[in-house]
Each structure stands twice: as C-alpha cells, then as structure tokens.
C-alpha atoms as a PDB file:
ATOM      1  CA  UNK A   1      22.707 -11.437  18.774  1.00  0.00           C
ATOM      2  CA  UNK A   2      19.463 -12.605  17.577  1.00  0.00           C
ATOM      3  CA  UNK A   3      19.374 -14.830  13.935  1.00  0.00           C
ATOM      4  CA  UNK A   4      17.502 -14.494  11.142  1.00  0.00           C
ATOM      5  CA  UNK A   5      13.354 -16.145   9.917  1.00  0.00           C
ATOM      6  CA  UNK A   6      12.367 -16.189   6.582  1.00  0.00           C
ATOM      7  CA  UNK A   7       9.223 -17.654   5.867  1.00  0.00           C
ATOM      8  CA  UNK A   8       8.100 -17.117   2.396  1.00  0.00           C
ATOM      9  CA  UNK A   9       5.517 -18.762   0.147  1.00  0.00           C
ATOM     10  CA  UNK A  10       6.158 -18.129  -3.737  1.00  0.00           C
ATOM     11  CA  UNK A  11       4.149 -18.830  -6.578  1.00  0.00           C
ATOM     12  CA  UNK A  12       0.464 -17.748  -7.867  1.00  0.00           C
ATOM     13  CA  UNK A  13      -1.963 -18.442  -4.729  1.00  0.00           C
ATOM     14  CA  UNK A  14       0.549 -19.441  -2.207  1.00  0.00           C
ATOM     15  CA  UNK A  15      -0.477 -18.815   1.359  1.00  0.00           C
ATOM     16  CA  UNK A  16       1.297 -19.077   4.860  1.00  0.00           C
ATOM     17  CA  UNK A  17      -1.215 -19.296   7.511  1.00  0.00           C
ATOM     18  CA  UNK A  18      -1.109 -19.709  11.466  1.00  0.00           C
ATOM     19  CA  UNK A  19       2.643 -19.018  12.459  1.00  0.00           C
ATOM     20  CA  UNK A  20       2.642 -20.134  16.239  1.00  0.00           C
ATOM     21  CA  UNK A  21       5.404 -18.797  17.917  1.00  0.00           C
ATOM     22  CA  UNK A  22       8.930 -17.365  15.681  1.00  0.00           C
ATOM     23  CA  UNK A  23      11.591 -15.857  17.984  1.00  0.00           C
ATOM     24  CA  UNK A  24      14.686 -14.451  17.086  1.00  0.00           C
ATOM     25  CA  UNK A  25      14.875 -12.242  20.301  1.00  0.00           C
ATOM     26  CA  UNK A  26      18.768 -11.473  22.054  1.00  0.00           C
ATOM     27  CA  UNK A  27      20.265 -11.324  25.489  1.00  0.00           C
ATOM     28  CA  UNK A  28      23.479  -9.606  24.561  1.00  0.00           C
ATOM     29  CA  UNK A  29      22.643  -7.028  21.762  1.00  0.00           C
ATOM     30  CA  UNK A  30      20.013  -5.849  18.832  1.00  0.00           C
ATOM     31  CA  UNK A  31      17.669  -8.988  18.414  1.00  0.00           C
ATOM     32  CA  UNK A  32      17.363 -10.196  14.882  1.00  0.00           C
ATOM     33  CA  UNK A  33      15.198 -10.369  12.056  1.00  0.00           C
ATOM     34  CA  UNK A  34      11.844 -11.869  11.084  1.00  0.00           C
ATOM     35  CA  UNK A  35      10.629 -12.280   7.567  1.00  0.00           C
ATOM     36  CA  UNK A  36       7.514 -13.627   7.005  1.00  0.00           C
ATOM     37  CA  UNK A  37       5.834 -13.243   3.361  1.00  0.00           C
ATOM     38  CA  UNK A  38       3.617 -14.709   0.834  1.00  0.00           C
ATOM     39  CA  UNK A  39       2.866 -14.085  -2.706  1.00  0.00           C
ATOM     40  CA  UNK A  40      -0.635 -14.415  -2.280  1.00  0.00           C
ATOM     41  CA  UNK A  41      -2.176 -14.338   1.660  1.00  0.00           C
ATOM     42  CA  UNK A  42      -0.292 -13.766   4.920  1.00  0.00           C
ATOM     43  CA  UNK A  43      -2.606 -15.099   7.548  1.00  0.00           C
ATOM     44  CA  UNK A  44      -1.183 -14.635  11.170  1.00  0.00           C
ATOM     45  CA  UNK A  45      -3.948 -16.267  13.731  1.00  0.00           C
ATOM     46  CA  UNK A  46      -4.722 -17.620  17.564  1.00  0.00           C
ATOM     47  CA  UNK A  47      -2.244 -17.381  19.812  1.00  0.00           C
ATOM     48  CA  UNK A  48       0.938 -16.485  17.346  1.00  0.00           C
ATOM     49  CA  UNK A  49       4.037 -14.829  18.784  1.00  0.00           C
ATOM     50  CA  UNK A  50       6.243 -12.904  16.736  1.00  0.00           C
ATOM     51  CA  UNK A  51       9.776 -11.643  18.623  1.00  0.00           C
ATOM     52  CA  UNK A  52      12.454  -9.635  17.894  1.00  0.00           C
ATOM     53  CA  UNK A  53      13.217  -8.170  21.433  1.00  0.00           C
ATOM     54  CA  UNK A  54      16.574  -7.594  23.179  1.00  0.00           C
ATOM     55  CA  UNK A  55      16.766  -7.229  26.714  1.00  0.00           C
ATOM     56  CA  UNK A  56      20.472  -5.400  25.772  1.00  0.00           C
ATOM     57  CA  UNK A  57      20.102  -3.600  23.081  1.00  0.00           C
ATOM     58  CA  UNK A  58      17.417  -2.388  20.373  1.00  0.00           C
ATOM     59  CA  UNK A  59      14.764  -4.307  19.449  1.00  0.00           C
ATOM     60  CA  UNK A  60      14.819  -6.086  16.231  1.00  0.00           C
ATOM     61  CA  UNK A  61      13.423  -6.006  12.540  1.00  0.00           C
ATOM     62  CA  UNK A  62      10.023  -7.437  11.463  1.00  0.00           C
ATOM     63  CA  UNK A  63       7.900  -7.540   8.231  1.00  0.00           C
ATOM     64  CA  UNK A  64       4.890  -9.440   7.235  1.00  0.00           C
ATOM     65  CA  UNK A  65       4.472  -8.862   3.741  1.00  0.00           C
ATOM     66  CA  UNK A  66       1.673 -10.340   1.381  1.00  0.00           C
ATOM     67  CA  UNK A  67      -1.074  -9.330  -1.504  1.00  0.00           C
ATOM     68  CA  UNK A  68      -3.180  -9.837   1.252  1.00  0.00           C
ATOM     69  CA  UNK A  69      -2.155  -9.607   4.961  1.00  0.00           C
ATOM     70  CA  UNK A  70      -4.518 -10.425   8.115  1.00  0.00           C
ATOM     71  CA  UNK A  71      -3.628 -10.582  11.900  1.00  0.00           C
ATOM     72  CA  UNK A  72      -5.928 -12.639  13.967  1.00  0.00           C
ATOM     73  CA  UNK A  73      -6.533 -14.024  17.782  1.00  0.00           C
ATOM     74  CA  UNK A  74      -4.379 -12.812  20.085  1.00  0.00           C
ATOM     75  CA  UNK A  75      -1.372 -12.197  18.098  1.00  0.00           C
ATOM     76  CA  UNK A  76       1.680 -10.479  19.545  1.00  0.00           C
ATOM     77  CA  UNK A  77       4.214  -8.688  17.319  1.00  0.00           C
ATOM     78  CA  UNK A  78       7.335  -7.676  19.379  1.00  0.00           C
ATOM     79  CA  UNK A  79      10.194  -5.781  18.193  1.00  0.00           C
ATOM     80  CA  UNK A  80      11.181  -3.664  21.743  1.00  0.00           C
ATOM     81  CA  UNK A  81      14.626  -3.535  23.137  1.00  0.00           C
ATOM     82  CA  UNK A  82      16.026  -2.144  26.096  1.00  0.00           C
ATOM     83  CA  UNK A  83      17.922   0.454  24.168  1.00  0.00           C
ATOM     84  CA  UNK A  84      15.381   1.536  21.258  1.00  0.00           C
ATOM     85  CA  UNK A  85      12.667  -0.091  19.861  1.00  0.00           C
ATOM     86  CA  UNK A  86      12.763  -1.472  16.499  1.00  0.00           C
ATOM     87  CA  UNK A  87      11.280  -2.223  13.097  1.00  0.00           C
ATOM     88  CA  UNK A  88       7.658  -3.660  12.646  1.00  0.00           C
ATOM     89  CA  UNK A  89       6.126  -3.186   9.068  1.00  0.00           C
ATOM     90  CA  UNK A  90       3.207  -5.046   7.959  1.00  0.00           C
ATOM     91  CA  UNK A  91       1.767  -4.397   4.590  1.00  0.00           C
ATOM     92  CA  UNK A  92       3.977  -2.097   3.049  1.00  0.00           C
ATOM     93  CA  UNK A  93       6.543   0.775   4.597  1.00  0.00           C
ATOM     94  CA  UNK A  94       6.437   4.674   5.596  1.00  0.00           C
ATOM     95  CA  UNK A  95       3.431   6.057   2.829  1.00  0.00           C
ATOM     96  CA  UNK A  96       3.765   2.508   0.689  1.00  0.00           C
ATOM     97  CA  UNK A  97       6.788   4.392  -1.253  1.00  0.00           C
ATOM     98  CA  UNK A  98       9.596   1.984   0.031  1.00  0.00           C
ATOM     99  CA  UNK A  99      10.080  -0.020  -3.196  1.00  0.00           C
ATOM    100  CA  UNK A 100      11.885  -2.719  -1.898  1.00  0.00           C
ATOM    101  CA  UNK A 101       9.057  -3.984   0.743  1.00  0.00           C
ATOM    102  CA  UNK A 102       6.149  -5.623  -1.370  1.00  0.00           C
ATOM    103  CA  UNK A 103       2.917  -3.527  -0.971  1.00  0.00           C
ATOM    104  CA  UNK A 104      -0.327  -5.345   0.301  1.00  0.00           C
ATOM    105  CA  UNK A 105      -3.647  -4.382  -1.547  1.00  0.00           C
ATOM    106  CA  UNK A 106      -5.634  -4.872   1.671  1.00  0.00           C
ATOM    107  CA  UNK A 107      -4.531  -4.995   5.523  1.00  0.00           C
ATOM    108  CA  UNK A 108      -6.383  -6.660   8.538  1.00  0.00           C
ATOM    109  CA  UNK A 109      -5.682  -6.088  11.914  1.00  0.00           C
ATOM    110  CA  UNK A 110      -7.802  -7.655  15.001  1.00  0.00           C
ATOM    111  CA  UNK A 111      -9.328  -6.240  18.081  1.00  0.00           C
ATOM    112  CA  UNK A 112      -6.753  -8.763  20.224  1.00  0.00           C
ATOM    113  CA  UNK A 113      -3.837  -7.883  17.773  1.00  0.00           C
ATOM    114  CA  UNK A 114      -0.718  -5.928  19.632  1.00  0.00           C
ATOM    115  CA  UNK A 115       2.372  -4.498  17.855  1.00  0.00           C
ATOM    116  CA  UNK A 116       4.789  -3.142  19.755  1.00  0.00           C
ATOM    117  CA  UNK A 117       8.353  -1.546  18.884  1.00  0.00           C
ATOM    118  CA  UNK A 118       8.914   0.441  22.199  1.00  0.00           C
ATOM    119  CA  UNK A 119      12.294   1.531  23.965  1.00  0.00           C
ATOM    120  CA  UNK A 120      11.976  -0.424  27.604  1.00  0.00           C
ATOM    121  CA  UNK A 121      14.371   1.675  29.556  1.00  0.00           C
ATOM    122  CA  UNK A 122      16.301   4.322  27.610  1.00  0.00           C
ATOM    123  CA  UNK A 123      16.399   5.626  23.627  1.00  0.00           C
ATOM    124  CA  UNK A 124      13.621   6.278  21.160  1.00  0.00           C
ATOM    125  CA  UNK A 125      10.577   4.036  20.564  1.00  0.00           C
ATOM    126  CA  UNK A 126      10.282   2.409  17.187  1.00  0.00           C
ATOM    127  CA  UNK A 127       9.213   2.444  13.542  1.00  0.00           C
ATOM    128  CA  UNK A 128       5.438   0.817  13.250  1.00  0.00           C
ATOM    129  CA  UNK A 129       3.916   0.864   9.563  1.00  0.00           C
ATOM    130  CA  UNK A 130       0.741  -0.804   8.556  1.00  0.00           C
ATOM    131  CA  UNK A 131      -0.300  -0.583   5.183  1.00  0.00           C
ATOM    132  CA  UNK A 132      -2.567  -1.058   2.298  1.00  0.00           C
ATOM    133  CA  UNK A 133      -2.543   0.216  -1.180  1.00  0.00           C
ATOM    134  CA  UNK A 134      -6.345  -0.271  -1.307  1.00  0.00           C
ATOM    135  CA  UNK A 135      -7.475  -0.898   2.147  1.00  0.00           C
ATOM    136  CA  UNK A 136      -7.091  -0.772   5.579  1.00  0.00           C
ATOM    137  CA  UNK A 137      -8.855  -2.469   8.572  1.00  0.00           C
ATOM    138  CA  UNK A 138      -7.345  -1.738  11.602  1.00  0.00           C
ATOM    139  CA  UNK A 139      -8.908  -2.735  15.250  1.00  0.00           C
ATOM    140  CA  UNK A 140      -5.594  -3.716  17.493  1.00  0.00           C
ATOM    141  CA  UNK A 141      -3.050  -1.883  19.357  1.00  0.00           C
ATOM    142  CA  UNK A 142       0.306  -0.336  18.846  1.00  0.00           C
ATOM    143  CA  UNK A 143       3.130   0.889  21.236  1.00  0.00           C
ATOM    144  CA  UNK A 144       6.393   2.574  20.255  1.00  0.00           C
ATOM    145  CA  UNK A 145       6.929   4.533  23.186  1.00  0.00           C
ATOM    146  CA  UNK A 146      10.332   6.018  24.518  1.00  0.00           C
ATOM    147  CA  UNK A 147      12.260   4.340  27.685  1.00  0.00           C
ATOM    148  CA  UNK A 148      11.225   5.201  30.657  1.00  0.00           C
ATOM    149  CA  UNK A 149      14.493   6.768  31.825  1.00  0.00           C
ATOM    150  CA  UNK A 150      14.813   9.163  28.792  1.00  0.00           C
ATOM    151  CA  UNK A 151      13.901   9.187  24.868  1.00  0.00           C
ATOM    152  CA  UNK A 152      11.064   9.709  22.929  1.00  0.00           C
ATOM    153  CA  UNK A 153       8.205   7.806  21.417  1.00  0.00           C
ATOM    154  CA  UNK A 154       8.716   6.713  17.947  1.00  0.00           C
ATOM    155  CA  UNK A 155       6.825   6.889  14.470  1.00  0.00           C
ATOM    156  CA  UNK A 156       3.137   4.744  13.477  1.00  0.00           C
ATOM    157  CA  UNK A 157       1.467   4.558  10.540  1.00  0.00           C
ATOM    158  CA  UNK A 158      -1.595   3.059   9.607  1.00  0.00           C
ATOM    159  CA  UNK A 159      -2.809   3.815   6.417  1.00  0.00           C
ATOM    160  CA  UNK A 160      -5.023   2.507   3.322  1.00  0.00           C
ATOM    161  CA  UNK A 161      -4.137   4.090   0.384  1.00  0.00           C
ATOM    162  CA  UNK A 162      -7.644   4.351  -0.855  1.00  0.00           C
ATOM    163  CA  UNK A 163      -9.971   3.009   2.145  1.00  0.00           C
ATOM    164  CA  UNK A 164      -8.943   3.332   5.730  1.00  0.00           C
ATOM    165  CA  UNK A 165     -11.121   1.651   9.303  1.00  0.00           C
ATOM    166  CA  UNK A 166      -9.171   2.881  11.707  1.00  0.00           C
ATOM    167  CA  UNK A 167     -10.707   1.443  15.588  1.00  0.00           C
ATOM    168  CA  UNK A 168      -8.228   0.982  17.120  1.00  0.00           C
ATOM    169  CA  UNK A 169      -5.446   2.417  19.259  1.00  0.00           C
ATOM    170  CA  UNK A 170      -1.775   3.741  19.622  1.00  0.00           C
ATOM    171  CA  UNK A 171       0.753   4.624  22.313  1.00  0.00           C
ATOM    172  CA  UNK A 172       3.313   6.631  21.091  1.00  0.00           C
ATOM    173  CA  UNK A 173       4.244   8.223  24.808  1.00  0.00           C
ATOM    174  CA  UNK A 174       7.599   9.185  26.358  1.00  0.00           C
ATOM    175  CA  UNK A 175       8.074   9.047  30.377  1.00  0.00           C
ATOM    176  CA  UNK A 176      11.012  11.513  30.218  1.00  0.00           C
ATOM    177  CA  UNK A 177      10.833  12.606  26.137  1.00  0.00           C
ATOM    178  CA  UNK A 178       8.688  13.996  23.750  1.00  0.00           C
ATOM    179  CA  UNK A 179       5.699  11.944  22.240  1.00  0.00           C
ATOM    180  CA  UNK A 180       6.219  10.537  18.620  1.00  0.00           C
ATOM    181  CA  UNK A 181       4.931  11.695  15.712  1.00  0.00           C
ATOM    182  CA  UNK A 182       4.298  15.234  17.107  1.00  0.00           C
ATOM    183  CA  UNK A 183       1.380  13.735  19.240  1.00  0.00           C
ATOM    184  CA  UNK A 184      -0.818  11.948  16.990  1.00  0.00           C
ATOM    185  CA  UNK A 185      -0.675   8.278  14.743  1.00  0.00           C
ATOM    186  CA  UNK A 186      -0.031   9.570  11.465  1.00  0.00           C
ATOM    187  CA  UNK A 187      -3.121   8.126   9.213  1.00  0.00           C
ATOM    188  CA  UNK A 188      -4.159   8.206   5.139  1.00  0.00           C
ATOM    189  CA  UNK A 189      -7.019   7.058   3.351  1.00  0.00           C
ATOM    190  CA  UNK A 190     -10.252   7.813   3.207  1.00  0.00           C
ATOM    191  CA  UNK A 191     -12.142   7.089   6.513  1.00  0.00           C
ATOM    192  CA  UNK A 192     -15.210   4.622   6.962  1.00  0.00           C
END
C-alpha cells in the first residue's frame, strides 16, 4: 500500500512553493495519500509530479489546499489505479460545501497542467474537483475516464464560486461504460 505526504505551511503568509516530485503510488493495492496545503499560497510549478497511482488497485487520494492555489509548468497530478481512479481536489471539494477541506478564494490552473483520476483497466474513473470561492482560472487538462475493459467515467468539477475562465479541457469517457457526469464537466460561476 502506498504511505501518507503532508506538506503543510501554517501561520499568517506562509507559502509552499515548487514541490518537485511527491509519490506515494502502490504495487500491491489502493496507493496512498498526498496532502499538500498552505495557509496562505499553494504554488505547484515546472516540472512537479504529484502520484497516488496503483498499478493493483484504485488510485489514491490527493488535495492541494490553500487561500490561494496555482498549478504551473508542466505539472502532473496522478491519482489513477488499475481498479478505479481516485481522489484529486484542489481548491475546495464537490460545490465548495465539504466543510472539512479548506476553501481557496482563487484557483489557477496552467495550459501544461494535467490531472488525472482515471480507472486504467476496469471500474469507474475518479472524483476531480477544482475550486474557488471567488475565482477560477482554469487552462489544463483533466481525465477521469472508466477502464478500458468495463466502467464508467467519473465526476469533474471546475468551478469559481463567483468568477469562472474555463479554457481548458476534460475527458470524462468510458471504452465499455457510460461517460461521467451525464456527458458534460459540471461547471459554476459566472463565465469570462
């Protein structure tokens, strides 16, 4: 089984910044869990490589959590398994009414940015959230498709409560299984 990351910065204008690679992936069951958070900014950049993956089982649990949160470079965010993909919220959970994930006021994904929570062979794809209570920039990709043998694609979100750029993309596709999300990325916020 895969461990556990925590990575948290506490206190009035603390900031974690540039994360390189953090792996808590598993050969032999669900992968683990990555926690990365900051009181102040969460700043993911260049080549960073977040993993929770498991070549077994389901893929595993991440959240990046700040008052600010950006995604830079070509940043990877991995939480697939074999069996079902996994957990990836960033910003805030499902709507921003999940009171025990800390809400970011503003969200910032990157054109080279990919988040991914898919089921590789078999099972359901994943849970993707990103989130803003005010707003939203969102340019990157996200896949939480179903396994290619059977199950269906999972559930994204990307939403700014208030203020919502949405240019980027999302696979949410099933080989042998229905798409997620009834077909579409579920979005809120107004659009600009």
């Amino acid at each position: 089984h895969g461990g556990v990351i925590k990575l948290v910065a506490s206190g009035a204008s603390n900031s974690l910044i540039n994360m390189g690679t953090l792996d808590v992936s598993s050969n032999d069951g669900t992968a683990g869990s990555i926690e990365i958070s900051a009181t102040d900014t969460a700043v993911i950049s260049k080549q960073s490589d977040i993993k929770a993956t498991s070549s077994s089982g389901n893929g595993g649990v991440i959240h990046i959590t700040a008052d600010r949160v950006g995604l830079f470079g070509t940043t990877r965010v991995d939480a697939s398994g074999k069996t079902g993909g996994g957990e990836v919220l960033i910003g805030g959970d499902y709507q921003g009414k999940n009171p025990a994930i800390k809400n970011a006021t503003e969200t910032y994904i990157s054109s080279d940015v990919s988040i991914h929570a898919d089921a590789v062979l078999e099972g359901d794809g994943g849970k993707v959230i990103v989130w803003a209570d005010d707003t939203t920039r969102y340019f990157g990709s996200i896949s939480a498709m179903g396994g290619s043998n059977q199950g269906n694609g999972g559930l994204a979100e990307v939403s700014g409560k208030e203020n919502l750029l949405f240019r980027g993309k999302a696979d949410l596709s099933a080989t042998n299984g229905k798409r997620g999300n009834k077909g579409y990325i579920e979005c809120r916020g107004r659009y600009s």
